[in-house]
C-alpha atoms as a PDB file:
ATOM      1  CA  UNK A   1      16.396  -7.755  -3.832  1.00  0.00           C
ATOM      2  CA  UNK A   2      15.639  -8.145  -7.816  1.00  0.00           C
ATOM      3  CA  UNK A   3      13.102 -10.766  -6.912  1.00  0.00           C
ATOM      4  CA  UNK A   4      11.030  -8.207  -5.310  1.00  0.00           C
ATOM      5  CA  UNK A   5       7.631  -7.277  -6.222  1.00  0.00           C
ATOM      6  CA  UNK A   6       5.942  -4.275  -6.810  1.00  0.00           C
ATOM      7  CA  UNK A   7       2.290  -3.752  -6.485  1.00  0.00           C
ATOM      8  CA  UNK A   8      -0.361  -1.168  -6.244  1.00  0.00           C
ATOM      9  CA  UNK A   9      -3.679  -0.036  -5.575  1.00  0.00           C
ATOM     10  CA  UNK A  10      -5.465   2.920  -6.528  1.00  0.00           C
ATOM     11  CA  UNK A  11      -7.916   4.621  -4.145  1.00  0.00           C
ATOM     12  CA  UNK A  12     -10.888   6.887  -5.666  1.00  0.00           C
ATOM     13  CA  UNK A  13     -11.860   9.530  -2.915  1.00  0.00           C
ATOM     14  CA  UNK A  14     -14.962  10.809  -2.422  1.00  0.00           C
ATOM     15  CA  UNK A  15     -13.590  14.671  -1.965  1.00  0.00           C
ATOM     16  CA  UNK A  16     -10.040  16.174  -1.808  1.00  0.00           C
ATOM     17  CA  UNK A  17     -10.677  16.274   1.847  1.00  0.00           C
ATOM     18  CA  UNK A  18     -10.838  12.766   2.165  1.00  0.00           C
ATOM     19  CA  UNK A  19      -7.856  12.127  -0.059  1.00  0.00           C
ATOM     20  CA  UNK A  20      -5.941  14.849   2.276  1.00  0.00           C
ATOM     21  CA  UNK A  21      -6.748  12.738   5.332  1.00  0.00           C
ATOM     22  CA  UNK A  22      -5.146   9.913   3.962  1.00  0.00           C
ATOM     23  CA  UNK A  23      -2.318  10.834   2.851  1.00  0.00           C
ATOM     24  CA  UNK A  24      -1.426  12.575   5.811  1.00  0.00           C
ATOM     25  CA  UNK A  25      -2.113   9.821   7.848  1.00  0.00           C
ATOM     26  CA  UNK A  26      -0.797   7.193   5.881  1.00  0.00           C
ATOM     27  CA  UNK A  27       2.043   7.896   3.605  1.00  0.00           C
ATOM     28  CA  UNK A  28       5.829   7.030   4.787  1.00  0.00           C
ATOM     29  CA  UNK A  29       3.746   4.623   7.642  1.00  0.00           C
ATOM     30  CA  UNK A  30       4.339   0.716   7.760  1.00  0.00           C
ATOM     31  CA  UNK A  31       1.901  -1.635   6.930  1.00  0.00           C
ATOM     32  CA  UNK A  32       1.247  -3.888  10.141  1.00  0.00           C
ATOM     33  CA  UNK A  33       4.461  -5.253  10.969  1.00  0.00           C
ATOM     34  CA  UNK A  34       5.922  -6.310   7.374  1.00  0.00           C
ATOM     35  CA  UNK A  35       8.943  -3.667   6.928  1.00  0.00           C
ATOM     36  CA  UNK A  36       6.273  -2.527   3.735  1.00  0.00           C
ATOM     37  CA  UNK A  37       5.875   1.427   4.083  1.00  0.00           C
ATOM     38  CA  UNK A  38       3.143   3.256   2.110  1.00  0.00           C
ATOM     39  CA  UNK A  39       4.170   5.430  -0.615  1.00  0.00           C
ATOM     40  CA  UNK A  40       1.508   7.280  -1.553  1.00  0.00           C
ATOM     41  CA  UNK A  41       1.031   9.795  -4.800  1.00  0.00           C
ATOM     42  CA  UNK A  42      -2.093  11.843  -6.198  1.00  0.00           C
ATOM     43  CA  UNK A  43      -2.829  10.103  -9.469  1.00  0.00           C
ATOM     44  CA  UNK A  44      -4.597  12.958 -11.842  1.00  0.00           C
ATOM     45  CA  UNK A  45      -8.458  11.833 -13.209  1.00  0.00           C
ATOM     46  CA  UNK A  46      -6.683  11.743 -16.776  1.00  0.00           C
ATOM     47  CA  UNK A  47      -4.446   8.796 -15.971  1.00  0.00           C
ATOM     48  CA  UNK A  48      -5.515   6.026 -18.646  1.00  0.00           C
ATOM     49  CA  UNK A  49      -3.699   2.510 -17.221  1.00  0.00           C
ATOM     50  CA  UNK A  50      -2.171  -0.211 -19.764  1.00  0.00           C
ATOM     51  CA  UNK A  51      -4.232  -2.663 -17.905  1.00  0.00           C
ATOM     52  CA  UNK A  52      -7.657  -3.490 -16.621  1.00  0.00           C
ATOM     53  CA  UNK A  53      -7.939  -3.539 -12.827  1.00  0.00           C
ATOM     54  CA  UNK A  54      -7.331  -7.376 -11.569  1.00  0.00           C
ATOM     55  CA  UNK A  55      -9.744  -6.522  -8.740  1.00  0.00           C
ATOM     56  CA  UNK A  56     -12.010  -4.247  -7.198  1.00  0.00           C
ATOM     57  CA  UNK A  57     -13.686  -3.617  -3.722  1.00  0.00           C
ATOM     58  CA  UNK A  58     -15.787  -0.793  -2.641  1.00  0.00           C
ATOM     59  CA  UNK A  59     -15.991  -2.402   1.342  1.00  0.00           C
ATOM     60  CA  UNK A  60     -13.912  -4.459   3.362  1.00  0.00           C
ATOM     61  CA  UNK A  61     -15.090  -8.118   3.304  1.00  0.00           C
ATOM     62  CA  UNK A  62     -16.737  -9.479   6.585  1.00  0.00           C
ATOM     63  CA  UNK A  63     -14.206 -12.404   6.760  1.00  0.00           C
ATOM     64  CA  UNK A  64     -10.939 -10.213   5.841  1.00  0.00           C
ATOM     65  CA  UNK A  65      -9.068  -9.935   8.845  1.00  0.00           C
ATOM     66  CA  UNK A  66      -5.195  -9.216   8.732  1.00  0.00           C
ATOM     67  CA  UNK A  67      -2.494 -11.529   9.397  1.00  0.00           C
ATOM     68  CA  UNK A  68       0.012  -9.931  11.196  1.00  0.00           C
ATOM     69  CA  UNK A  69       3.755 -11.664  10.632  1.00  0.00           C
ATOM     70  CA  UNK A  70       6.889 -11.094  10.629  1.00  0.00           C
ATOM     71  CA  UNK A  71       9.052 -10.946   7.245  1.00  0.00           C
ATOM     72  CA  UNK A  72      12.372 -11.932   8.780  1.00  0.00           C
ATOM     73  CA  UNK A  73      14.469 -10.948   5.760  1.00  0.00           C
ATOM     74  CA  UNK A  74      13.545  -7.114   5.124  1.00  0.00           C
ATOM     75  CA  UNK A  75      13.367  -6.023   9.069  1.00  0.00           C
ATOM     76  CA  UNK A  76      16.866  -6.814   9.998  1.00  0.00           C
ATOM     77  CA  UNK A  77      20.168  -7.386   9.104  1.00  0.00           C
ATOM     78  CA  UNK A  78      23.463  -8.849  10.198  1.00  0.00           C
ATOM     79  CA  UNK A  79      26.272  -6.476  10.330  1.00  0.00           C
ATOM     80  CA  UNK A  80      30.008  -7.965  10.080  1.00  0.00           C
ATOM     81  CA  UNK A  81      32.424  -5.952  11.655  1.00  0.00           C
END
């Protein structure tokens, strides 16, 4: 597991409301079928990051569409009794 990756993303919310809705919707929930679960956590406005943002979208792409696979390794395991 030491060759795992992190990554993140930071979401700007247009009220508290918004930001509310989301994380009660989406936090501890699994992203398509990858064994990846959401983890989200308010970032205060005073938050300066080390590094510049390697990209940025304010809508979803026409041609994005979601590939949904299976990552064979993190949703199951073999169990020797």
């Amino acid at each position: 597991m030491s060759c795992c990756r992190y990554y993140y993303a930071v979401v700007v919310c247009d009220s508290s409301a918004t930001a509310n809705h989301l994380y009660m919707t989406l936090d501890g929930t699994e992203f398509l079928k990858t064994a990846n679960v959401f983890d989200l956590q308010f970032i205060p406005d005073s938050r300066e990051f080390k590094h510049p943002a390697r990209d940025v979208a304010t809508e979803v792409p026409f041609f994005c569409r979601f590939v949904s696979r299976f990552q064979n390794q993190f949703t199951y395991s073999d169990i020797d009794l």
